[in-house]
Protein backbone atom coordinates (compact mmCIF):
# COMPACT_ATOMS: atom_id res chain seq x y z
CA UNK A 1 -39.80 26.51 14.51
CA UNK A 2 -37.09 28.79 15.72
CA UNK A 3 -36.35 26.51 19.22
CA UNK A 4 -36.70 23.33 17.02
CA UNK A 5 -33.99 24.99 15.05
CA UNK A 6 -31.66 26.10 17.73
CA UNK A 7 -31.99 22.83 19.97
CA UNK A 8 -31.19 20.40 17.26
CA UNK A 9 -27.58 21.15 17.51
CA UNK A 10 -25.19 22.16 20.34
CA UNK A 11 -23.27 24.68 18.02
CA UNK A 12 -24.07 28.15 17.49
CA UNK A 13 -26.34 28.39 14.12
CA UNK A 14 -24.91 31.47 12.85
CA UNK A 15 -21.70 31.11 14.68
CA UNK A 16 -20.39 33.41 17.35
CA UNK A 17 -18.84 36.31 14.87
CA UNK A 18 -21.13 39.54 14.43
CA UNK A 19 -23.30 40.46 11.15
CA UNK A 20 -21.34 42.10 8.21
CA UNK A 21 -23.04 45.18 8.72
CA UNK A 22 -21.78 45.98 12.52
CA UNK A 23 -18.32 44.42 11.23
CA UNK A 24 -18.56 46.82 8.71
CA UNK A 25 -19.55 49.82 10.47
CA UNK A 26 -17.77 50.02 13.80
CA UNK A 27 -18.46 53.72 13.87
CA UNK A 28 -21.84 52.28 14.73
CA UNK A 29 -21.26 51.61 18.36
CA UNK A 30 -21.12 54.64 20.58
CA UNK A 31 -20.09 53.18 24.14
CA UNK A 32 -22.55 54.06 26.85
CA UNK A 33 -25.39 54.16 24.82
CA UNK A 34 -28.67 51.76 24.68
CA UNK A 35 -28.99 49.58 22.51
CA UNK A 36 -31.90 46.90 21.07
CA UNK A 37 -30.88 43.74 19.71
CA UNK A 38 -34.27 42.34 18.31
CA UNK A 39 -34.98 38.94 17.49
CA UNK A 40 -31.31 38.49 18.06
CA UNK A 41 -30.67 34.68 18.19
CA UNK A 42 -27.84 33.61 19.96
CA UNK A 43 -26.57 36.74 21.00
CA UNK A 44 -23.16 37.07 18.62
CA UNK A 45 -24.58 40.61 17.50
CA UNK A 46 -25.33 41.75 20.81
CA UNK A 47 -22.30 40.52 22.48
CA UNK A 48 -20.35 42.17 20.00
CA UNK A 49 -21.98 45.37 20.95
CA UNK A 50 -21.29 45.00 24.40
CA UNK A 51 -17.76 44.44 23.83
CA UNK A 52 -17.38 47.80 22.33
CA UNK A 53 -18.76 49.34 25.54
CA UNK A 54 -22.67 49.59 24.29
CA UNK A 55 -25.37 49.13 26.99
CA UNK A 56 -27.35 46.39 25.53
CA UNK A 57 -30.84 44.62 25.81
CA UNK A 58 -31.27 41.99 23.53
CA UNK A 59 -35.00 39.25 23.05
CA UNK A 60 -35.51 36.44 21.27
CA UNK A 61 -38.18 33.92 21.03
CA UNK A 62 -36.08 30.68 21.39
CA UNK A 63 -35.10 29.71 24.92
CA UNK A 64 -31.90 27.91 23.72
CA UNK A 65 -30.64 31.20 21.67
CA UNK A 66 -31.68 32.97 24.71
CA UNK A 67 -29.41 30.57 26.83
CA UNK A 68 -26.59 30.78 24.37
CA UNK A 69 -26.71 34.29 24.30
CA UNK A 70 -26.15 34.38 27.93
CA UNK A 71 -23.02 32.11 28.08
CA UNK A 72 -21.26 33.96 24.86
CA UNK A 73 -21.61 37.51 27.43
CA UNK A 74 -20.39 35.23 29.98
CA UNK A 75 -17.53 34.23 27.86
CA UNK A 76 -16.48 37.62 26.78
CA UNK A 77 -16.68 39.28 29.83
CA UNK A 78 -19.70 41.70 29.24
CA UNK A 79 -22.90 42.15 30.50
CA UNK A 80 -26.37 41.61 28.46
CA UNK A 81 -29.58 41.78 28.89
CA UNK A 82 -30.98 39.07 27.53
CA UNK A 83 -34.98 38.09 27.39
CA UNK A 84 -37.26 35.56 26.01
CA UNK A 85 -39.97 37.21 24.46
CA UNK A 86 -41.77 37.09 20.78
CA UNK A 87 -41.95 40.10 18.85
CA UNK A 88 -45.65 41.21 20.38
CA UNK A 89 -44.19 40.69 23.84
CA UNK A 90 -41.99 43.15 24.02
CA UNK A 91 -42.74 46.41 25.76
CA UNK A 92 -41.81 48.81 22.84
CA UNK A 93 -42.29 51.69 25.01
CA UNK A 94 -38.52 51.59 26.32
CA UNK A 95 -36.57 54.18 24.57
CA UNK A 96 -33.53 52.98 22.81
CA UNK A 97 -30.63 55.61 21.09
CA UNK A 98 -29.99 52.34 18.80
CA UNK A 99 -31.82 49.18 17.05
CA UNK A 100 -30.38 46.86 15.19
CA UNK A 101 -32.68 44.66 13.15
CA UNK A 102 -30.86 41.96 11.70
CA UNK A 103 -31.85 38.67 9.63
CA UNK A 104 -35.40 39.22 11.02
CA UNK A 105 -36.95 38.63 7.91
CA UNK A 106 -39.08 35.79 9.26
CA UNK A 107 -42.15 38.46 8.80
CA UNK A 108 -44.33 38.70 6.32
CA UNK A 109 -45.18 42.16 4.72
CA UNK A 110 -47.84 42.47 7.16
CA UNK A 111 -45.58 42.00 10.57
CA UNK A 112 -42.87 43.96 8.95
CA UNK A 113 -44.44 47.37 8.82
CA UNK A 114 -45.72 46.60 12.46
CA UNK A 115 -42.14 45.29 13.16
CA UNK A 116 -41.13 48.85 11.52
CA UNK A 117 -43.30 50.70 13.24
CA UNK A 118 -42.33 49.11 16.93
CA UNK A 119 -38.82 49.72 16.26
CA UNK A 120 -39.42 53.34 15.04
CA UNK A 121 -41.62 54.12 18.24
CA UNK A 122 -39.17 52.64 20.49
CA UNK A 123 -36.22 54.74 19.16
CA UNK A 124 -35.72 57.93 20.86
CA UNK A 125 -35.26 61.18 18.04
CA UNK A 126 -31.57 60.91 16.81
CA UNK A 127 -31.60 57.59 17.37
CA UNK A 128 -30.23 55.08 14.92
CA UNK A 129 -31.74 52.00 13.22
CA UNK A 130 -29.83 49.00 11.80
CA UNK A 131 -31.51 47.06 9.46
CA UNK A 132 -29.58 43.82 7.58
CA UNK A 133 -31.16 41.42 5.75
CA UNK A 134 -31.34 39.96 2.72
CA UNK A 135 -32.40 40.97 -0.89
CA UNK A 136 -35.23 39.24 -3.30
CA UNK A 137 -32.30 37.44 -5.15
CA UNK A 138 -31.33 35.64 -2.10
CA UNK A 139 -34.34 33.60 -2.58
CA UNK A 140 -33.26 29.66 -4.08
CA UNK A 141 -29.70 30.18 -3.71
CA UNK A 142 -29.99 27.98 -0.48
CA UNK A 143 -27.38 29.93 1.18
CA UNK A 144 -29.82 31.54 4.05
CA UNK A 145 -33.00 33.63 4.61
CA UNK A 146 -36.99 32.20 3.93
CA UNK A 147 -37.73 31.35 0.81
CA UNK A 148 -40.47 33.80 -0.13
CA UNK A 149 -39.63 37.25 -1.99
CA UNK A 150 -42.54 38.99 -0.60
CA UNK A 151 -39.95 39.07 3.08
CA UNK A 152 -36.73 40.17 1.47
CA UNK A 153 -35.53 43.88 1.34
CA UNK A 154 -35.30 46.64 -1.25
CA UNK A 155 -33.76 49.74 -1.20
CA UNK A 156 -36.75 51.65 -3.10
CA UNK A 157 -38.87 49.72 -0.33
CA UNK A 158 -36.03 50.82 2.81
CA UNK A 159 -36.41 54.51 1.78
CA UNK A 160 -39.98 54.54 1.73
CA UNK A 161 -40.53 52.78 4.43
CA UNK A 162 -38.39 55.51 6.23
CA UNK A 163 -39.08 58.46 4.38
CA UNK A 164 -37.91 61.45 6.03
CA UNK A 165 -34.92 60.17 8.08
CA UNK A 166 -31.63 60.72 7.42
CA UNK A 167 -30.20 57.68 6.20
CA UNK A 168 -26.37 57.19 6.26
CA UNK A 169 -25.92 53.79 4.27
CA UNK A 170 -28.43 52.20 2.48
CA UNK A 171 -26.52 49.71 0.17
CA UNK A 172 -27.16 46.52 -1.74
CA UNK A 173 -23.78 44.14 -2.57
CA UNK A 174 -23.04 40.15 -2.62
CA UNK A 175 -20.83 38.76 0.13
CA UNK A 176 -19.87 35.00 0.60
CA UNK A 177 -21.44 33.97 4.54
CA UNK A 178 -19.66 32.05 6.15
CA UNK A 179 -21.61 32.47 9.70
CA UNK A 180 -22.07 29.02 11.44
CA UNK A 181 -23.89 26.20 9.37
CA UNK A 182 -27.05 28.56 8.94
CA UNK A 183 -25.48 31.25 6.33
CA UNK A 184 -22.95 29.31 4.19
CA UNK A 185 -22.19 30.76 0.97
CA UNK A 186 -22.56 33.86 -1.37
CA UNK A 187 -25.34 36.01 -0.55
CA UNK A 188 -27.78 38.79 -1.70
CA UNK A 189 -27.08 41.59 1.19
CA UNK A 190 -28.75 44.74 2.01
CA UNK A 191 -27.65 47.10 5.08
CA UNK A 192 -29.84 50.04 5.65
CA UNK A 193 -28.98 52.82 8.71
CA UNK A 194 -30.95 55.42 9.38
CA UNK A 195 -31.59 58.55 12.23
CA UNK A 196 -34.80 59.18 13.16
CA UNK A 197 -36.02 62.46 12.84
CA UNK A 198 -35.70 65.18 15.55
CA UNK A 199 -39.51 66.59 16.58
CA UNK A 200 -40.28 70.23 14.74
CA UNK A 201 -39.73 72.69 17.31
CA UNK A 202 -43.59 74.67 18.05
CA UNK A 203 -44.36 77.41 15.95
């Protein structure tokens, strides 16, 4: 679905212009450090990263967003590294200091606690993970996102999920998108970023 998506146009879907929530949050990229991009499209969240001097690894699924990606780093003048892979072909064992989840609410709530659980393993203790997505009253406004509540983000479900890190912003507010021709209009917006916890020290 995804390639069919990104190969019926030569534009960028979402546009070339990073997420609201690493817009928002610039404190968010600490140059030097590793960062995972998953499920990251055409690359404008990634590239975005790199620009502010993050060392950055980025998959997606779609050969054409994977292609795109590459020529927006090309572009800007910074390196990526970019992969095709689906969510189960990714080697989660890599340590990464950050993740940044965004839009990947194609899962169901089955794949999402395995997609929360991947991410969490592959973070390294005091890392940071970057979730942005959209809320249940997204759904029918036509403006972005799958139309099924069941994907779509809480903050009662964010904290749970996640219980026992440190969470800096966890925050639910309306925005109008205006990212490409995929997010057009206002939208139901959640951003969630949280440290992992630091191991107890033996007894």
């Amino acid at each position: 679905m995804w390639e069919d998506r990104y190969s019926a146009s030569d534009d960028y879907l979402f546009g070339t212009a990073p997420a609201a929530v690493l817009a928002d949050n610039p404190w968010l990229a600490l140059p030097g450090q590793r960062v995972l991009c998953v499920a990251d499209g055409e690359g404008r969240n990634a590239v975005h990263l790199a620009k502010l001097g993050m060392d950055v690894t980025a998959f997606d699924l779609s050969p054409t967003a994977v292609s795109r990606a590459q020529a927006l780093a090309q572009q800007a003048g910074v390196a990526v590294q970019t992969h095709v892979a689906g969510w189960d072909d990714w080697d989660w064992s890599q340590p990464f200091d950050m993740i940044a989840g965004i839009f990947i609410q194609f899962a169901d709530p089955d794949l999402r606690a395995r997609q929360f659980a991947d991410m969490a393993r592959a973070l390294r203790p005091g890392g940071r993970l970057v979730l942005h997505g959209y809320r249940p009253e997204q759904v029918g406004r036509g403006t972005g996102g799958p139309p099924f509540v069941e994907n779509m983000y809480t903050e009662d479900m964010l904290r749970t999920a996640f219980a026992g890190w440190h969470i800096a912003r966890c925050a639910a507010y309306e925005r109008d998108q205006q990212a490409g021709s995929g997010h057009v209009g206002p939208a139901a917006l959640i951003d969630f970023i949280a440290t992992k916890p630091q191991p107890s020290p033996p007894v």
